[in-house]
N, C-alpha and C. Protein backbone atom coordinates (compact mmCIF):
# COMPACT_ATOMS: atom_id res chain seq x y z
N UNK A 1 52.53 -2.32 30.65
CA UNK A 1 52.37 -3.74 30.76
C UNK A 1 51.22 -4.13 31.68
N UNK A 2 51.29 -3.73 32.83
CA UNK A 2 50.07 -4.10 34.23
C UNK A 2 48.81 -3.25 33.66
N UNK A 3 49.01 -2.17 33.21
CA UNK A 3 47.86 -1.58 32.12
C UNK A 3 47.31 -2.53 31.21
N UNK A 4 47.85 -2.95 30.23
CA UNK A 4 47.32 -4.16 29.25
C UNK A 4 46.56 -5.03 30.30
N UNK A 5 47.15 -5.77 30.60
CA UNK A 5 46.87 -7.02 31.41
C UNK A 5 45.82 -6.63 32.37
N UNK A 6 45.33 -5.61 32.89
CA UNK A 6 44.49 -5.02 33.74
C UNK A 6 43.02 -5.33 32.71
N UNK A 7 43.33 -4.60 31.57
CA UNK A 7 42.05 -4.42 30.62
C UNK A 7 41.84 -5.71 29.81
N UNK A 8 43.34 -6.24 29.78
CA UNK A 8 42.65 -7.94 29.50
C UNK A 8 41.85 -8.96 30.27
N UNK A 9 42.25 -8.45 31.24
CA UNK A 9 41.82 -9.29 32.53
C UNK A 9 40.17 -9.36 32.53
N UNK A 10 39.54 -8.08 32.37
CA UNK A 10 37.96 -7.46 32.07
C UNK A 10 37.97 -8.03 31.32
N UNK A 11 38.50 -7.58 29.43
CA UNK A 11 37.61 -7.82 28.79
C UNK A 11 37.53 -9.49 28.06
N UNK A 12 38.54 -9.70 28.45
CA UNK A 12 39.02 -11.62 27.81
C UNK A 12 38.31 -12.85 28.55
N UNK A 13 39.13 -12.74 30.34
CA UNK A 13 38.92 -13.65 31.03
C UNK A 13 37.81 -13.20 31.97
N UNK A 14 36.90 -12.04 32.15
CA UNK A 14 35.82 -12.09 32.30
C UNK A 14 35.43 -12.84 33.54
N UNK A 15 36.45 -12.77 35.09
CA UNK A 15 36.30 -13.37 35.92
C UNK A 15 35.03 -12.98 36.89
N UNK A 16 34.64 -12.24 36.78
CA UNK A 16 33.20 -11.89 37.30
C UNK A 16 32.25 -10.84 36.63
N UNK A 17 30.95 -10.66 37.23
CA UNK A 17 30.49 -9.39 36.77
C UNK A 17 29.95 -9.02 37.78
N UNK A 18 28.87 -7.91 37.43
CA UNK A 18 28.65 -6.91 38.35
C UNK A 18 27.44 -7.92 38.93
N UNK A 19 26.83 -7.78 40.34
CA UNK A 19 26.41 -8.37 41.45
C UNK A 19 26.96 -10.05 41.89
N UNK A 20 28.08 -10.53 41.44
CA UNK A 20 28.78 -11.50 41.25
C UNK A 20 29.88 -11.16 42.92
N UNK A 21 29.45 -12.44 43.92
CA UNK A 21 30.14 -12.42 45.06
C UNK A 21 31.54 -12.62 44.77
N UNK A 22 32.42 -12.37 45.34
CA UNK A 22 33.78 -12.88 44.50
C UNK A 22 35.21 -12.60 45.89
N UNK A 23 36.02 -13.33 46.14
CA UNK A 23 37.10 -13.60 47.16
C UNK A 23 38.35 -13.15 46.43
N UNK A 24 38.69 -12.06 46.60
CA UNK A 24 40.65 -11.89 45.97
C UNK A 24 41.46 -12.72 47.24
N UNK A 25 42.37 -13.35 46.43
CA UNK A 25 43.68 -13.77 47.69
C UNK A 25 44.80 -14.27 46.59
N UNK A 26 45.75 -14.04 47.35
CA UNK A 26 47.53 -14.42 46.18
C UNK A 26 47.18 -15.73 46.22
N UNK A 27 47.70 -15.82 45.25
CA UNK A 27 47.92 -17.14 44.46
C UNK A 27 48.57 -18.16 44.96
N UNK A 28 49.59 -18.00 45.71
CA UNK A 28 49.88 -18.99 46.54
C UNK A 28 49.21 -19.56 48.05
N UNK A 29 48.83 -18.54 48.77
CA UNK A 29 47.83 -19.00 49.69
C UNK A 29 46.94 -20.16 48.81
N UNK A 30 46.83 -20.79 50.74
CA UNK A 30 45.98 -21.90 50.40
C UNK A 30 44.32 -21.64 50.57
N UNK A 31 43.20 -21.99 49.80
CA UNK A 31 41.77 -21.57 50.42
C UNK A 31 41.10 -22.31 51.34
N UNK A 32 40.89 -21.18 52.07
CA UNK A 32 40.06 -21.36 53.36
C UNK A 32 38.89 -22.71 52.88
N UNK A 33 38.79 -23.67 53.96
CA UNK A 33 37.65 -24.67 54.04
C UNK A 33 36.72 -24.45 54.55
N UNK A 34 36.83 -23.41 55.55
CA UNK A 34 35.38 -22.53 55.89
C UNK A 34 34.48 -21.67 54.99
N UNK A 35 35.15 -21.39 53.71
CA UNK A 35 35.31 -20.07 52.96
C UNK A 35 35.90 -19.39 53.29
N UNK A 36 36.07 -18.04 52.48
CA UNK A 36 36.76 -17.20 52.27
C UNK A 36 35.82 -15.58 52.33
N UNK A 37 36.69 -14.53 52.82
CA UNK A 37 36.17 -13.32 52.94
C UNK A 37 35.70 -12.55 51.22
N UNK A 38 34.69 -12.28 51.15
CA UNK A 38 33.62 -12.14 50.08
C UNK A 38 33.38 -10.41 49.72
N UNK A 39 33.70 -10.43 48.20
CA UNK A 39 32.80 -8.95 47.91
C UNK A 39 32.23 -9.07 47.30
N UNK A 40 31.20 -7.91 47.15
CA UNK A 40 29.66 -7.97 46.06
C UNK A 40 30.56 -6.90 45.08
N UNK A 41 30.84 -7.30 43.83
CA UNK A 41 31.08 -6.71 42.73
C UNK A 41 30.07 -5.80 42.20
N UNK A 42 29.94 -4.46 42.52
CA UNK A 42 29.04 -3.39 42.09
C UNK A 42 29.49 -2.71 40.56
N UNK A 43 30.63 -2.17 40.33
CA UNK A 43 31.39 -1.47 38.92
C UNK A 43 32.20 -1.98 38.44
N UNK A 44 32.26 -2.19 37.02
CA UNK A 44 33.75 -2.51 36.45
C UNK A 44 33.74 -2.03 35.38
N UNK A 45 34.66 -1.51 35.06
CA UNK A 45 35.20 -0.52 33.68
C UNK A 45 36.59 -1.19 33.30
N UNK A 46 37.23 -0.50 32.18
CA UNK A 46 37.95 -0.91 31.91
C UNK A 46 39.89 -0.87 32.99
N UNK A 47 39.43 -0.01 33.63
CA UNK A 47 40.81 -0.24 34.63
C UNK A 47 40.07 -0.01 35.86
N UNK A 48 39.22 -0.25 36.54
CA UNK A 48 39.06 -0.48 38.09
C UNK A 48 37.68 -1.08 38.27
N UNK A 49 37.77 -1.95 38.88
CA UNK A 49 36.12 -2.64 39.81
C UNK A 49 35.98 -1.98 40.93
N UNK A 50 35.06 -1.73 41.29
CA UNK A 50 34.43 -1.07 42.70
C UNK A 50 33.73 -2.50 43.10
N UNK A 51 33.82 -2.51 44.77
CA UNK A 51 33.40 -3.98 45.34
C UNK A 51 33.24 -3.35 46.51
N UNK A 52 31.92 -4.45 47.22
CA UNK A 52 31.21 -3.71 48.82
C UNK A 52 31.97 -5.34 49.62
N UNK A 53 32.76 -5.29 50.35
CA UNK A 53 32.55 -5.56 51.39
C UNK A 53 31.48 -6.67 51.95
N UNK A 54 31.21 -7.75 51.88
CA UNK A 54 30.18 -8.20 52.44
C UNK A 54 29.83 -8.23 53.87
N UNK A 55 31.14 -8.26 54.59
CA UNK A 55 30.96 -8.42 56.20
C UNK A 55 30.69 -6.94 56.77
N UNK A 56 30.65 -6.10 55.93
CA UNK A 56 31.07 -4.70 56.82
C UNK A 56 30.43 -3.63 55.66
N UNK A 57 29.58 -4.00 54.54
CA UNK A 57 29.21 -3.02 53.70
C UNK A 57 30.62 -1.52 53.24
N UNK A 58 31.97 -1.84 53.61
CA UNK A 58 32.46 -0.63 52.83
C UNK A 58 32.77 -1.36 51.33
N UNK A 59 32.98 0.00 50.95
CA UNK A 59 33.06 0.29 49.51
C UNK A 59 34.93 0.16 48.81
N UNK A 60 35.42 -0.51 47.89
CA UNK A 60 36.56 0.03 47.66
C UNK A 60 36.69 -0.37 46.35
N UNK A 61 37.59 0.79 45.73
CA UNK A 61 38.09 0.49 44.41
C UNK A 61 39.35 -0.03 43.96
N UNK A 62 39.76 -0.78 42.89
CA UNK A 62 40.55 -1.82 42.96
C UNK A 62 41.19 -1.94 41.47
N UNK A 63 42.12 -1.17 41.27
CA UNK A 63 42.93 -0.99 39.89
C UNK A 63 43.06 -2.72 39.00
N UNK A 64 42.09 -2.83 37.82
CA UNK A 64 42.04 -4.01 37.57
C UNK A 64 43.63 -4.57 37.06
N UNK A 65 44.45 -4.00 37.01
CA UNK A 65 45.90 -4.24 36.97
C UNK A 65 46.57 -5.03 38.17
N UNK A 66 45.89 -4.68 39.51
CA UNK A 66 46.41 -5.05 40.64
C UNK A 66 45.74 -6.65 40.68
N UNK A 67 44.57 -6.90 40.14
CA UNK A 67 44.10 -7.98 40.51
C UNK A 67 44.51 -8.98 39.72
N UNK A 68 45.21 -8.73 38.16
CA UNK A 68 45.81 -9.81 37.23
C UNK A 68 46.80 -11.15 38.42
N UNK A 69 47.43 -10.47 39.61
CA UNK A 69 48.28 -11.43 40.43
C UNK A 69 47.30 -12.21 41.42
N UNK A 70 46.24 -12.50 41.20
CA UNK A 70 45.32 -12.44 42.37
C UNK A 70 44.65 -13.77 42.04
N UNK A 71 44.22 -14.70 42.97
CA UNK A 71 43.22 -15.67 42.77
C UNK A 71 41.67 -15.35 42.98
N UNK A 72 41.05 -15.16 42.27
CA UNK A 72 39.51 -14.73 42.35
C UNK A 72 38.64 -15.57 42.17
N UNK A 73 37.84 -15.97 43.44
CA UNK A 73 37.28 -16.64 43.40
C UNK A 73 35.81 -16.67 43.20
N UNK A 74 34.66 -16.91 42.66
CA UNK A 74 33.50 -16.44 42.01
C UNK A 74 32.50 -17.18 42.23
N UNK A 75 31.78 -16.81 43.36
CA UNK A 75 30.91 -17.69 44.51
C UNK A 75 29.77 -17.84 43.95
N UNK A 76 29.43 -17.25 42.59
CA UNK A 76 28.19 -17.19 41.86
C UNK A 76 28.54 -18.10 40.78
N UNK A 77 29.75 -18.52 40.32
CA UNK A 77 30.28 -19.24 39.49
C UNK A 77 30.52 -20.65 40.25
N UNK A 78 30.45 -21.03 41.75
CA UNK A 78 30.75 -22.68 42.21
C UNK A 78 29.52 -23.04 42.84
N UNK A 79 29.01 -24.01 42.12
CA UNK A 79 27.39 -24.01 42.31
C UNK A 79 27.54 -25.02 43.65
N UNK A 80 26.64 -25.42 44.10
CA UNK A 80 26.56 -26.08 45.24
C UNK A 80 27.47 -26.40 45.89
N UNK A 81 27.51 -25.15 46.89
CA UNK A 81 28.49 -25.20 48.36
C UNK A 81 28.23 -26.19 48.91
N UNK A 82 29.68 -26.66 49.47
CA UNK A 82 29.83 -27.82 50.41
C UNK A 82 30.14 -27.61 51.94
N UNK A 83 29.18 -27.68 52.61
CA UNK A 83 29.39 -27.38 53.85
C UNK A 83 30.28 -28.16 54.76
N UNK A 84 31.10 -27.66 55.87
CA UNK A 84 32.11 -28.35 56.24
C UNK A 84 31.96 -28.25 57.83
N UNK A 85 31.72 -29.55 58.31
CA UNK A 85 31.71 -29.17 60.17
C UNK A 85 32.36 -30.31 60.65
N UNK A 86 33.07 -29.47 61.90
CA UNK A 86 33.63 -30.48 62.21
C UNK A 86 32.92 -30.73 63.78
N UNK A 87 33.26 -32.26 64.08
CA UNK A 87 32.29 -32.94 65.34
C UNK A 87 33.44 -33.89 65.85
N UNK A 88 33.34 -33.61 67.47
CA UNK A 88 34.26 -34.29 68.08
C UNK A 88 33.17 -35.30 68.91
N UNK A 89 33.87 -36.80 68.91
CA UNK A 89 33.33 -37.79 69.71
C UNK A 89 33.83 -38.04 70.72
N UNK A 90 33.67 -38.85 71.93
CA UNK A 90 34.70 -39.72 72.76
C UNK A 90 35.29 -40.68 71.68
N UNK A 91 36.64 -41.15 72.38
CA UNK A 91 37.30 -42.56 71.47
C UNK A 91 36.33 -43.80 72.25
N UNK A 92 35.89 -43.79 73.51
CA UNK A 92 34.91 -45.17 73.51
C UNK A 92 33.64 -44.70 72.62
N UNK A 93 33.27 -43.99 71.72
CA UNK A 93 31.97 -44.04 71.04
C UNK A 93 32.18 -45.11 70.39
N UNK A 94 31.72 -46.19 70.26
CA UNK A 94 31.30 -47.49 69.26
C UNK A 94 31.22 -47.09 67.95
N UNK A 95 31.94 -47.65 66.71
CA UNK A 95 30.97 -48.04 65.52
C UNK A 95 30.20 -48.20 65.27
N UNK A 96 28.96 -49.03 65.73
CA UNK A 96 27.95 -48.83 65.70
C UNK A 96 26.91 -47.53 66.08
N UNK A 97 27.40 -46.77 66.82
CA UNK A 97 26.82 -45.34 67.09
C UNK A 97 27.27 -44.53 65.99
N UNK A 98 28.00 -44.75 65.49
CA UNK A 98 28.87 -43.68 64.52
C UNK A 98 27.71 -43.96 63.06
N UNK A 99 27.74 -45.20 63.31
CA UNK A 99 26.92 -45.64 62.35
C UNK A 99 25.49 -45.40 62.12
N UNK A 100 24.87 -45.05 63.47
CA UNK A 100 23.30 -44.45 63.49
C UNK A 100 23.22 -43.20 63.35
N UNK A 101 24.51 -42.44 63.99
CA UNK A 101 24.45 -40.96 63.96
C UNK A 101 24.63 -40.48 62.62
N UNK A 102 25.14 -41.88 61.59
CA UNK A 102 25.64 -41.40 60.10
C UNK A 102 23.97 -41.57 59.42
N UNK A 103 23.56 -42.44 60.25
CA UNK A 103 22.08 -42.88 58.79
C UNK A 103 21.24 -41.57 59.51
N UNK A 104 20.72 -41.43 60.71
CA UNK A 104 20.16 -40.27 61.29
C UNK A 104 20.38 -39.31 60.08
N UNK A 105 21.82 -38.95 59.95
CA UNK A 105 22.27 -37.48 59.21
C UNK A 105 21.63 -37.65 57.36
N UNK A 106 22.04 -38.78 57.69
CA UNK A 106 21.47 -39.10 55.61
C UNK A 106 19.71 -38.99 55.61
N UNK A 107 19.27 -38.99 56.96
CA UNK A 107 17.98 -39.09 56.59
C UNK A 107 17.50 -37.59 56.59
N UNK A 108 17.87 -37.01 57.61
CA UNK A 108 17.65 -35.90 58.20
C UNK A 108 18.17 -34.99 56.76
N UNK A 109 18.90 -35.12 55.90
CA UNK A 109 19.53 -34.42 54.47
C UNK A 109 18.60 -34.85 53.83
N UNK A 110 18.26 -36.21 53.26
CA UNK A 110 17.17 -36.88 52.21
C UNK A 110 16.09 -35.55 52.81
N UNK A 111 15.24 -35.25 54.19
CA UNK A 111 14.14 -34.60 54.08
C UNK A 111 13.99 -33.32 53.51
N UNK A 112 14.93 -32.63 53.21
CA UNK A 112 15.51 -30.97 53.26
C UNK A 112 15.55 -31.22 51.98
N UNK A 113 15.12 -31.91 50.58
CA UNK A 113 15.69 -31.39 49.32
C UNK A 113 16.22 -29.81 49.03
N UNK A 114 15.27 -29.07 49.42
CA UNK A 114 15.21 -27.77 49.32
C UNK A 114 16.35 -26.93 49.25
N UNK A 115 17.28 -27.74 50.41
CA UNK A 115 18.59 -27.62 50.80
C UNK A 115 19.66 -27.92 50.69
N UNK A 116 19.34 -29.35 51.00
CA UNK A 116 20.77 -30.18 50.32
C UNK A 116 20.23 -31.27 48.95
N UNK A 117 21.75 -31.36 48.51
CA UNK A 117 21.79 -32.22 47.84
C UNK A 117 22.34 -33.76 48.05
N UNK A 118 23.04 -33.63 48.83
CA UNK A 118 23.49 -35.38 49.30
C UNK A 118 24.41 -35.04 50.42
N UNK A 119 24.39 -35.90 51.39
CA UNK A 119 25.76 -35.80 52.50
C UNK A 119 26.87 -36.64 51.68
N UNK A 120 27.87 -35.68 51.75
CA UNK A 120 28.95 -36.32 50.94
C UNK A 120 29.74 -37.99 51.84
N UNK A 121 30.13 -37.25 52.97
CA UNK A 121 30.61 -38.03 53.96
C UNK A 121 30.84 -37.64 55.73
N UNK A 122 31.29 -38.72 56.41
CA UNK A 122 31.26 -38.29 57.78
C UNK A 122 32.86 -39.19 58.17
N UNK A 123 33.79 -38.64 58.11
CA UNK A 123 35.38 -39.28 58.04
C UNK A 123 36.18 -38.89 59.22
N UNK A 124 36.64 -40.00 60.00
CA UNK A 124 37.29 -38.97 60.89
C UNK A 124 38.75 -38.32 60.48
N UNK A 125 39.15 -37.44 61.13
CA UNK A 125 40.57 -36.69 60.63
C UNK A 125 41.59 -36.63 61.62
N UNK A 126 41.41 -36.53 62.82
CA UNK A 126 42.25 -37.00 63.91
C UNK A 126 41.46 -37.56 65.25
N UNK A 127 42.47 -38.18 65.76
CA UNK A 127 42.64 -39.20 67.02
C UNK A 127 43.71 -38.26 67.95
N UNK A 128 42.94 -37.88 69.30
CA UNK A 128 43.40 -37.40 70.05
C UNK A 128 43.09 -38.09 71.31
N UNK A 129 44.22 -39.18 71.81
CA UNK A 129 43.95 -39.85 72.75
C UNK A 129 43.89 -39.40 73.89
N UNK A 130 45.34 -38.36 74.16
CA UNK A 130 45.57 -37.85 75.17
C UNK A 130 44.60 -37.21 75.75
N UNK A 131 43.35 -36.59 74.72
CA UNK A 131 42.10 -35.42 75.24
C UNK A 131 41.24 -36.48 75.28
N UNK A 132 41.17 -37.48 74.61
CA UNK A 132 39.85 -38.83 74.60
C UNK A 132 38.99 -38.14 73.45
N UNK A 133 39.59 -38.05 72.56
CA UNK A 133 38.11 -37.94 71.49
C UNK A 133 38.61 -38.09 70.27
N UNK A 134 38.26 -38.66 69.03
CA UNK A 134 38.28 -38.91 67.79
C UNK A 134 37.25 -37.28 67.07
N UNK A 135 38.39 -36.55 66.08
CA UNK A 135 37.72 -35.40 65.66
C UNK A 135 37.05 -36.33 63.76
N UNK A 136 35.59 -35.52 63.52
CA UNK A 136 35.43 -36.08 62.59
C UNK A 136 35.05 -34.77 61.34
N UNK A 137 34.73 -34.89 60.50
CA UNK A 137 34.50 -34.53 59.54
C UNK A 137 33.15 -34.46 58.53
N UNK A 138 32.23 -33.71 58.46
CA UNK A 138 30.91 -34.24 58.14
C UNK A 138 30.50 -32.94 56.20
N UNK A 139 30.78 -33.71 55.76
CA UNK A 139 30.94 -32.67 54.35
C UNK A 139 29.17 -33.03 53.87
N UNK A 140 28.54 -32.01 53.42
CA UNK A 140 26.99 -32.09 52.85
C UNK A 140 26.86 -31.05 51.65
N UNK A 141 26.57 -31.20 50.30
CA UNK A 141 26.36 -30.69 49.26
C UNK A 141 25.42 -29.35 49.63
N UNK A 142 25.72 -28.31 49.22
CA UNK A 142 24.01 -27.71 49.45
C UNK A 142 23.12 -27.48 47.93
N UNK A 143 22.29 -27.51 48.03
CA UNK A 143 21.39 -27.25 46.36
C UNK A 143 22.01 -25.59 46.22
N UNK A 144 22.72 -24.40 46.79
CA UNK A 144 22.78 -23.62 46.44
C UNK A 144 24.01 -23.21 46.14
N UNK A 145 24.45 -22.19 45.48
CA UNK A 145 26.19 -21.54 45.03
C UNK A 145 26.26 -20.55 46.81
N UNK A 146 27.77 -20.39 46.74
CA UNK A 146 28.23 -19.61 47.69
C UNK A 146 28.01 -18.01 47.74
N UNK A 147 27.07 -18.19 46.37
CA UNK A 147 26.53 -16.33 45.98
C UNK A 147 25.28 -16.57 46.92
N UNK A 148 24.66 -17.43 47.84
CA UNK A 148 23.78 -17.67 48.18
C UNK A 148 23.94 -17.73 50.13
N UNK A 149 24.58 -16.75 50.08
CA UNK A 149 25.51 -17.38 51.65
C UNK A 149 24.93 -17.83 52.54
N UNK A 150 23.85 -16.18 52.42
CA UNK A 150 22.86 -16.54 53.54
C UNK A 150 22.12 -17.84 54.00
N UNK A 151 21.74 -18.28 53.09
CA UNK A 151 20.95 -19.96 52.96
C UNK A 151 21.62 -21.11 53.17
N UNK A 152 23.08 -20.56 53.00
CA UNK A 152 24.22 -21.89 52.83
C UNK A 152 24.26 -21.50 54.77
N UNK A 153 24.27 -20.29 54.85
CA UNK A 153 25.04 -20.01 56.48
C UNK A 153 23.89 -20.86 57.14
N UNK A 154 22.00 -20.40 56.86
CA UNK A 154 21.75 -20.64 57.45
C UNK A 154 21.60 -22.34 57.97
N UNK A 155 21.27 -23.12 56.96
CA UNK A 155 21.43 -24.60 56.94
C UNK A 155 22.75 -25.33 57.54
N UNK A 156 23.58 -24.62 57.82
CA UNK A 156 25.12 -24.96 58.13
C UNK A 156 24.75 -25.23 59.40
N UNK A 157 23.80 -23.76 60.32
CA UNK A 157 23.92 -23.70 61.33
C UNK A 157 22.62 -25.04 62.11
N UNK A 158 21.47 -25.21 61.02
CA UNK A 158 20.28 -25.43 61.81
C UNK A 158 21.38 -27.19 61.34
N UNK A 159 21.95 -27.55 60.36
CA UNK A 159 22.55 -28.74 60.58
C UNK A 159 23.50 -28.76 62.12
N UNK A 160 24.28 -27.67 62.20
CA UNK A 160 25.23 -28.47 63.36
C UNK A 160 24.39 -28.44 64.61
N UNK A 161 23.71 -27.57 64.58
CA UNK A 161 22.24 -28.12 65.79
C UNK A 161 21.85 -29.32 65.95
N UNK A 162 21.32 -29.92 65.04
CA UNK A 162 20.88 -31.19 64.73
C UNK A 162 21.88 -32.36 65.02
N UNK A 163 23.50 -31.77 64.71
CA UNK A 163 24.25 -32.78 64.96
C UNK A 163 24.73 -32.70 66.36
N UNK A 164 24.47 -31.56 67.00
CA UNK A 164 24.71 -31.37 68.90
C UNK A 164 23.35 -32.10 69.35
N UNK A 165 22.28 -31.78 69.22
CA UNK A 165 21.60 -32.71 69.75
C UNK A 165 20.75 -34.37 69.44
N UNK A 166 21.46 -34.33 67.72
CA UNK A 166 21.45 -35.77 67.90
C UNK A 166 22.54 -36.91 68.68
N UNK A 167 23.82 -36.10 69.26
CA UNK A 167 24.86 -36.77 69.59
C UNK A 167 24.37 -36.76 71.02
N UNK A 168 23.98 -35.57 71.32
CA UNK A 168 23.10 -35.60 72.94
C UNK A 168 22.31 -37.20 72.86
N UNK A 169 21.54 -37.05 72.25
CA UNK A 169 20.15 -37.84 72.31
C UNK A 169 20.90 -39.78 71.83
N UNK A 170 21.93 -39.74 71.25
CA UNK A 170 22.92 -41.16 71.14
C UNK A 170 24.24 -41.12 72.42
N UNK A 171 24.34 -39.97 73.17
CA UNK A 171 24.94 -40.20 74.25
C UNK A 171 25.96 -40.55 73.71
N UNK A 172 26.49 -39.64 72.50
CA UNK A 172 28.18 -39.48 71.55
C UNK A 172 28.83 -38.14 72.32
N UNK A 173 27.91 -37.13 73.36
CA UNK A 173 28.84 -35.71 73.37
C UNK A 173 30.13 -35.98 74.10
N UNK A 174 31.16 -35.36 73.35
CA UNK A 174 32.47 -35.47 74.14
C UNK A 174 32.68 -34.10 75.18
N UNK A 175 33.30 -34.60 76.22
CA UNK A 175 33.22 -33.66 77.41
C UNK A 175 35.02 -33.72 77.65
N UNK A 176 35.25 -32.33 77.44
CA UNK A 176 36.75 -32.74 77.47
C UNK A 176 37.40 -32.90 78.94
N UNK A 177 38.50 -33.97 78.93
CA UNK A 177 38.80 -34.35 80.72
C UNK A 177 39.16 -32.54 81.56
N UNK A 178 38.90 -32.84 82.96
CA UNK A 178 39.46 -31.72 83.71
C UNK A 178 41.05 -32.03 83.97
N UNK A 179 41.54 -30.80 84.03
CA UNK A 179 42.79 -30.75 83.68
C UNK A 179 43.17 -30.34 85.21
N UNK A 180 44.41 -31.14 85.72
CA UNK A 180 44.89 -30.35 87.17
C UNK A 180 45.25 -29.24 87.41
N UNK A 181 44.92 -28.63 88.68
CA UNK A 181 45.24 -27.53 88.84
C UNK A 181 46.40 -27.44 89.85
N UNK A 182 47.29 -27.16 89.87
CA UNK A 182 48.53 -27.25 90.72
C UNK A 182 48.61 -26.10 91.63
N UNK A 183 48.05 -25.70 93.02
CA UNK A 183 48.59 -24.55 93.26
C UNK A 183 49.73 -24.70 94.44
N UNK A 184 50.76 -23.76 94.39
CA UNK A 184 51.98 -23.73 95.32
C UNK A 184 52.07 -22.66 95.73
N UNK A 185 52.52 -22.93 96.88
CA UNK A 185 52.07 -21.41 97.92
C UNK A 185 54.02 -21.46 98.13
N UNK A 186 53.82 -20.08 98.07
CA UNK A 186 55.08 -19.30 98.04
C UNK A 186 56.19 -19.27 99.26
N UNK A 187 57.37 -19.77 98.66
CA UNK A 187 58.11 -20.22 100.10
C UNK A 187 58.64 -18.80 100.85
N UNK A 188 58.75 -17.97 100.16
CA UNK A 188 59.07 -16.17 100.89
C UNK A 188 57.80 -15.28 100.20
N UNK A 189 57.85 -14.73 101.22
CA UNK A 189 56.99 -13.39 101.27
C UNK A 189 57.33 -12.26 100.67
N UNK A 190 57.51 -11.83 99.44
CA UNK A 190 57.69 -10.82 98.60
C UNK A 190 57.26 -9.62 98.46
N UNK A 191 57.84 -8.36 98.59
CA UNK A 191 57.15 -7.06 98.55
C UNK A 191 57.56 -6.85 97.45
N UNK A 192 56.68 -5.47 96.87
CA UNK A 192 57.08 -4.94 95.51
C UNK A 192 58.76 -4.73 95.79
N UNK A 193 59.20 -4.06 97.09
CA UNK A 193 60.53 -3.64 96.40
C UNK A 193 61.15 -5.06 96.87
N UNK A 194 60.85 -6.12 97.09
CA UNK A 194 62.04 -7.09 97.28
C UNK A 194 61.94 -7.69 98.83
């Protein structure tokens, strides 16, 4: 039975091919919003794929029977990654700052065609009064698939740069409060034995 379904799996539904980045995880797990841990699909025959590892270059082989239960995900198959960062404000940052730091970001995306394709949005997701800061959400299309990591990683990073020191430069950085330190000095004098 897991034999059949192994070689159907190849030759029917054809979920990847060979140099095709690709994520196994069960089916019920939920997927990562950062992404997900990635292999480069090197062999596939009719009962096993061989796959490298992307973070660590090893090698392993993978009974295509075992993977029929599996969610596979096919980073060469979801074209323009959506990058996901998250940015904490103070809660006194104004609307109106939120609002320059948002056109800043749309402009700063409009220049990069190369790169992106549109800033999707900038939403916040929680309110944390007790720490003083509103956490937000900043989603941006990229022109490339997730088979493309490197380019997606690198733009991810030279964006959240851009968004640390444009929040510097609007005087948005949140500095989280100092927290007390309680110290109490010991009412007996304790040796190891007592």
């Amino acid at each position: 039975g897991k034999y059949v379904e192994g070689v159907m799996l190849v030759l029917n539904r054809k979920p990847y091919q060979i140099g095709d980045r690709i994520s196994l995880q069960d089916v019920p797990s939920d997927a990562k919003t950062s992404g997900s841990p990635t292999w480069f699909v090197e062999d596939v025959d009719l009962f096993t794929t061989t796959v490298r590892f992307a973070g660590t270059n090893e090698v392993a082989t993978v009974a295509n029977s075992a993977l029929v239960a599996c969610r596979i995900i096919n980073a060469n198959r979801s074209p323009n990654a959506i990058i996901r960062i998250i940015l904490r404000f103070g809660v006194s940052v104004t609307k109106e700052k939120i609002d320059e730091f948002y056109i800043n970001l749309q402009q700063y995306v409009k220049e990069k065609p190369r790169e992106f394709l549109h800033l999707i949005e900038l939403s916040p997701i929680a309110i944390e009064i007790q720490q003083g800061y509103v956490e937000y959400v900043l989603l941006v299309q990229h022109v490339e698939s997730w088979q493309e990591m490197g380019a997606v990683w690198k733009s991810k990073v030279e964006l959240t740069m851009h968004c640390h020191e444009l929040s510097k430069e609007l005087c948005m950085t949140y500095t989280a409060p100092v927290l007390p330190v309680q110290l109490h000095e010991a009412s007996e004098k304790k040796t190891w034995f007592g």
